[in-house]
N, C-alpha and C. Protein backbone atom coordinates (compact mmCIF):
# COMPACT_ATOMS: atom_id res chain seq x y z
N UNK A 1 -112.95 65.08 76.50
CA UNK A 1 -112.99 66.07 77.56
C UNK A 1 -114.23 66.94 77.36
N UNK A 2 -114.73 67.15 78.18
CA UNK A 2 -116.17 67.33 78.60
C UNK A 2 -115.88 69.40 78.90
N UNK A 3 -116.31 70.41 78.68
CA UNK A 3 -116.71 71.43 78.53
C UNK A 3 -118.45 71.97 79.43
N UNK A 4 -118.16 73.00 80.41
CA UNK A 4 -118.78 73.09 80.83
C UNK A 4 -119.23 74.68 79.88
N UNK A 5 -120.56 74.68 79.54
CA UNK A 5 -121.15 75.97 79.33
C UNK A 5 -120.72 77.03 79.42
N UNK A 6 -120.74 77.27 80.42
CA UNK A 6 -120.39 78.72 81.51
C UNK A 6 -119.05 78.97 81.42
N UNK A 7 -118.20 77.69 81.11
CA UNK A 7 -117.18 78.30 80.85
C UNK A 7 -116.39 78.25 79.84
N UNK A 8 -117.10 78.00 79.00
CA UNK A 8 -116.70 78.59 77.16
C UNK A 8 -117.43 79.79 77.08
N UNK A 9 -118.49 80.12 77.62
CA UNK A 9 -119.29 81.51 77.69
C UNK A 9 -117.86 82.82 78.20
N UNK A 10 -117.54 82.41 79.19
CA UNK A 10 -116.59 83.15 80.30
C UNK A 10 -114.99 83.44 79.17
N UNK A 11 -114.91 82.52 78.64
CA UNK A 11 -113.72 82.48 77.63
C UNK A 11 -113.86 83.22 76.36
N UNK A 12 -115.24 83.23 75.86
CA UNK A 12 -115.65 83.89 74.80
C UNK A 12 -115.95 85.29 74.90
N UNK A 13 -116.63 85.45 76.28
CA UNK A 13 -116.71 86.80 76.49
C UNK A 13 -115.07 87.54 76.82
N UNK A 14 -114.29 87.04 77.14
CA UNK A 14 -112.74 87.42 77.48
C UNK A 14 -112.10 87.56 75.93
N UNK A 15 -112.68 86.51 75.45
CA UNK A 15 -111.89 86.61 74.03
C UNK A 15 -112.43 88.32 73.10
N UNK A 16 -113.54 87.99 73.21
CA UNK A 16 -114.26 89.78 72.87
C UNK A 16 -113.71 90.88 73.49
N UNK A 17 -113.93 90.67 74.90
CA UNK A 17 -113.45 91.90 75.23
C UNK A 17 -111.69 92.56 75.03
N UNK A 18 -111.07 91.40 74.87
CA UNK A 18 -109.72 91.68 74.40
C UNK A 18 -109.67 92.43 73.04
N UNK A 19 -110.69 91.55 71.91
CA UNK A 19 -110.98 91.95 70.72
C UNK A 19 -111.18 93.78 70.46
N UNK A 20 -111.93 93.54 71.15
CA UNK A 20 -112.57 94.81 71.26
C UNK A 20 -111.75 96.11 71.85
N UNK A 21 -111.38 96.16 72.47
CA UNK A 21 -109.98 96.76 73.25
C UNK A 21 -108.92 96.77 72.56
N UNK A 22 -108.30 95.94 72.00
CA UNK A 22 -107.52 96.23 70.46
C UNK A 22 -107.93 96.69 69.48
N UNK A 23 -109.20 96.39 68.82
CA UNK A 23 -109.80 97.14 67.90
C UNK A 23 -109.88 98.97 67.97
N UNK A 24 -109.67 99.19 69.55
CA UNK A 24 -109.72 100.65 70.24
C UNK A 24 -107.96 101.10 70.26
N UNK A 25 -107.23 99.98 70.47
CA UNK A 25 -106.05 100.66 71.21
C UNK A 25 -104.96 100.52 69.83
N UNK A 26 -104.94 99.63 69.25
CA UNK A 26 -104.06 99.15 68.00
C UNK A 26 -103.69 100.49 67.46
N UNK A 27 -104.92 101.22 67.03
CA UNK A 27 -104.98 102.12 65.81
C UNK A 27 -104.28 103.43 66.33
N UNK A 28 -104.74 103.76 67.67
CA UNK A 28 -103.80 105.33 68.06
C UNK A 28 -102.49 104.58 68.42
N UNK A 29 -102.23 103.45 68.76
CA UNK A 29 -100.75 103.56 69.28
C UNK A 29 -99.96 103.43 67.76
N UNK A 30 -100.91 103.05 66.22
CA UNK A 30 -100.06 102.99 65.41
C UNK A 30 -99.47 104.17 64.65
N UNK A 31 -100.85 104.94 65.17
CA UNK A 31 -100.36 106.28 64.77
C UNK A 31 -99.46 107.02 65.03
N UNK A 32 -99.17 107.13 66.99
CA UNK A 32 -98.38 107.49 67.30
C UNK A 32 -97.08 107.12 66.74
N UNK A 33 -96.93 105.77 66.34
CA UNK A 33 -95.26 105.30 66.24
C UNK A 33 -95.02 106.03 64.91
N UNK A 34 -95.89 105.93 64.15
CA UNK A 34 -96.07 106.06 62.59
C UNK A 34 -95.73 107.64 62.48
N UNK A 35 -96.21 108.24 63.27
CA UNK A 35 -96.38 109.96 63.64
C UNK A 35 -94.34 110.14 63.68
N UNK A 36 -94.47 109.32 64.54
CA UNK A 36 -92.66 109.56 65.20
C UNK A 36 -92.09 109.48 64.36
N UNK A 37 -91.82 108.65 63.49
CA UNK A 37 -90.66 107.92 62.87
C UNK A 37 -91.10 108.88 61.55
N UNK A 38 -92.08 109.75 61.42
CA UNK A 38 -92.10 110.34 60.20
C UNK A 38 -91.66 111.37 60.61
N UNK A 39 -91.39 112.29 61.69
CA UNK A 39 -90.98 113.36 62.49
C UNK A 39 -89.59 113.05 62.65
N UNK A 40 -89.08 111.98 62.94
CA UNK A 40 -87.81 111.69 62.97
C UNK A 40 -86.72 111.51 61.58
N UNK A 41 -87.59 111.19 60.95
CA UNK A 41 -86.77 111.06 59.18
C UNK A 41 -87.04 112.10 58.94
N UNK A 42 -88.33 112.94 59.03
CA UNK A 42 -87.76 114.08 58.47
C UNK A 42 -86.69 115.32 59.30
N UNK A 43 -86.60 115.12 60.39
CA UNK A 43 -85.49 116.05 60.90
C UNK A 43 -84.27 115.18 60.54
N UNK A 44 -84.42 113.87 60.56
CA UNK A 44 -82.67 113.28 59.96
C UNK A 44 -82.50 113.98 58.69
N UNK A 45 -83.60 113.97 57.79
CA UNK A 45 -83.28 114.25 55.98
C UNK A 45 -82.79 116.02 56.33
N UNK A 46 -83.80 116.96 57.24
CA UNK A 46 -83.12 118.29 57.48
C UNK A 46 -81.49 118.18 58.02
N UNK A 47 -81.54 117.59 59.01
CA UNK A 47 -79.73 117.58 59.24
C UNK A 47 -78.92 117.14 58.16
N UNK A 48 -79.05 116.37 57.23
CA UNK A 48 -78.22 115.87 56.49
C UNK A 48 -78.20 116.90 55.58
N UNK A 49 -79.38 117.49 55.21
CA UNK A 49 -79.45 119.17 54.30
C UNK A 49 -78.90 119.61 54.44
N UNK A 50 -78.93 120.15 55.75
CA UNK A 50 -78.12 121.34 56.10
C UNK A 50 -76.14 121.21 56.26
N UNK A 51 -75.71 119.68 56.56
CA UNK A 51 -74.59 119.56 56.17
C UNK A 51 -74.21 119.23 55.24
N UNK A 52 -74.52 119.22 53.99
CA UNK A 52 -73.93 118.79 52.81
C UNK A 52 -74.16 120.03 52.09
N UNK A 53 -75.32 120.95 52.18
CA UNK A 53 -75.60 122.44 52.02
C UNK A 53 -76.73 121.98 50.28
N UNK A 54 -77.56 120.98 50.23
CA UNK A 54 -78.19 120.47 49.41
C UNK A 54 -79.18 120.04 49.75
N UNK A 55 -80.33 120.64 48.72
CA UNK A 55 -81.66 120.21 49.03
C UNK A 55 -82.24 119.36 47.92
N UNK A 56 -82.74 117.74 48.48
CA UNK A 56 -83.29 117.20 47.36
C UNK A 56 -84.68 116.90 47.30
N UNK A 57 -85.18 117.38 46.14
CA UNK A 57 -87.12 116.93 46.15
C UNK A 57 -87.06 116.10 45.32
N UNK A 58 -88.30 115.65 45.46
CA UNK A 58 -88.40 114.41 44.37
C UNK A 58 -89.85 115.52 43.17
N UNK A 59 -89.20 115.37 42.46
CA UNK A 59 -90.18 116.12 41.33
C UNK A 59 -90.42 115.27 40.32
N UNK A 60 -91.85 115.32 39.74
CA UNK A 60 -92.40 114.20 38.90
C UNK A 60 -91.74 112.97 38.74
N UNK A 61 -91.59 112.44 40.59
CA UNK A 61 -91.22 110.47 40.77
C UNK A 61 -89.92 110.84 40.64
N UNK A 62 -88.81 111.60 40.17
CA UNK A 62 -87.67 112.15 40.40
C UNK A 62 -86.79 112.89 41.15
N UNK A 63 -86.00 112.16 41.58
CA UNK A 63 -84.81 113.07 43.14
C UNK A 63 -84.39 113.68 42.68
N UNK A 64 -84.08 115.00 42.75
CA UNK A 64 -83.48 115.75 42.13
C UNK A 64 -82.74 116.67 43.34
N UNK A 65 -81.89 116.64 43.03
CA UNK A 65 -80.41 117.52 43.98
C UNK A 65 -80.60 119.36 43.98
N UNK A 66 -80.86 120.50 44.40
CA UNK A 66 -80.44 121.13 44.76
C UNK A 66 -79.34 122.09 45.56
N UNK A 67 -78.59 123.28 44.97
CA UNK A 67 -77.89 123.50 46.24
C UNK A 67 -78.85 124.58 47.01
N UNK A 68 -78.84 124.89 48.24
CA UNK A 68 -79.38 125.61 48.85
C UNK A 68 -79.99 126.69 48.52
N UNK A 69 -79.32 127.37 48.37
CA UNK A 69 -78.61 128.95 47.78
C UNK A 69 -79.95 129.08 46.47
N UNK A 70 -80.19 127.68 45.95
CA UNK A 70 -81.38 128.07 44.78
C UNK A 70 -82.81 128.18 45.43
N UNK A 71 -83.07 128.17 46.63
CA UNK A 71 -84.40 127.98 47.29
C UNK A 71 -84.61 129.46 48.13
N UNK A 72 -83.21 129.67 48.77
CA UNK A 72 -83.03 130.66 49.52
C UNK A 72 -82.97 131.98 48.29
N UNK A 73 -82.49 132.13 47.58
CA UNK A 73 -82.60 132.76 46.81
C UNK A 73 -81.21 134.10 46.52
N UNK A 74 -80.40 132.82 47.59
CA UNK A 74 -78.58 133.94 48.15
C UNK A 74 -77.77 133.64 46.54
N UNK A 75 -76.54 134.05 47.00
CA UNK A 75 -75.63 134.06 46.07
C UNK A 75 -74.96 133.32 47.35
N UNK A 76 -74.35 132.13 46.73
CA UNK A 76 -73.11 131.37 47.04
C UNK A 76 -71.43 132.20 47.04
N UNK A 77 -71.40 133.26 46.55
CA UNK A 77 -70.09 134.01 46.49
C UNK A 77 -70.33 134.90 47.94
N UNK A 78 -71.08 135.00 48.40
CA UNK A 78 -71.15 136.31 49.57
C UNK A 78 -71.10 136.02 50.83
């Protein structure tokens, strides 16, 4: 099968310009999702804080449990 010039030219230039246009669009839409879902875990990890009344950080590669009351700086009796 026989290939005309002009139109492997026409295919190649389509193939670029797609290229190229992803190379543009890929990166903000990954951000955006990437943006979300880090905005979203962290308000899930705040709700779950705030109902169990415990705050956990990870300190030197370690989770470590808090109750509230030690950040806030309250007394738990009052």
């Amino acid at each position: 099968m026989k290939f005309n010039k002009d139109l492997i030219k026409t295919i190649m230039i389509i193939v670029l310009i797609v290229l190229l246009v992803g190379i543009f669009l890929v990166p903000s839409a990954y951000n955006s999702v990437y943006n979300k879902g880090v905005a979203d875990g962290q308000l899930s990890v705040i709700q779950t804080q705030m109902q169990t009344g415990n705050v956990f950080v990870v300190v030197n590669g370690t989770v470590q449990g808090y109750p509230i009351n030690a950040f806030c700086g309250g007394n738990s009796n009052t």
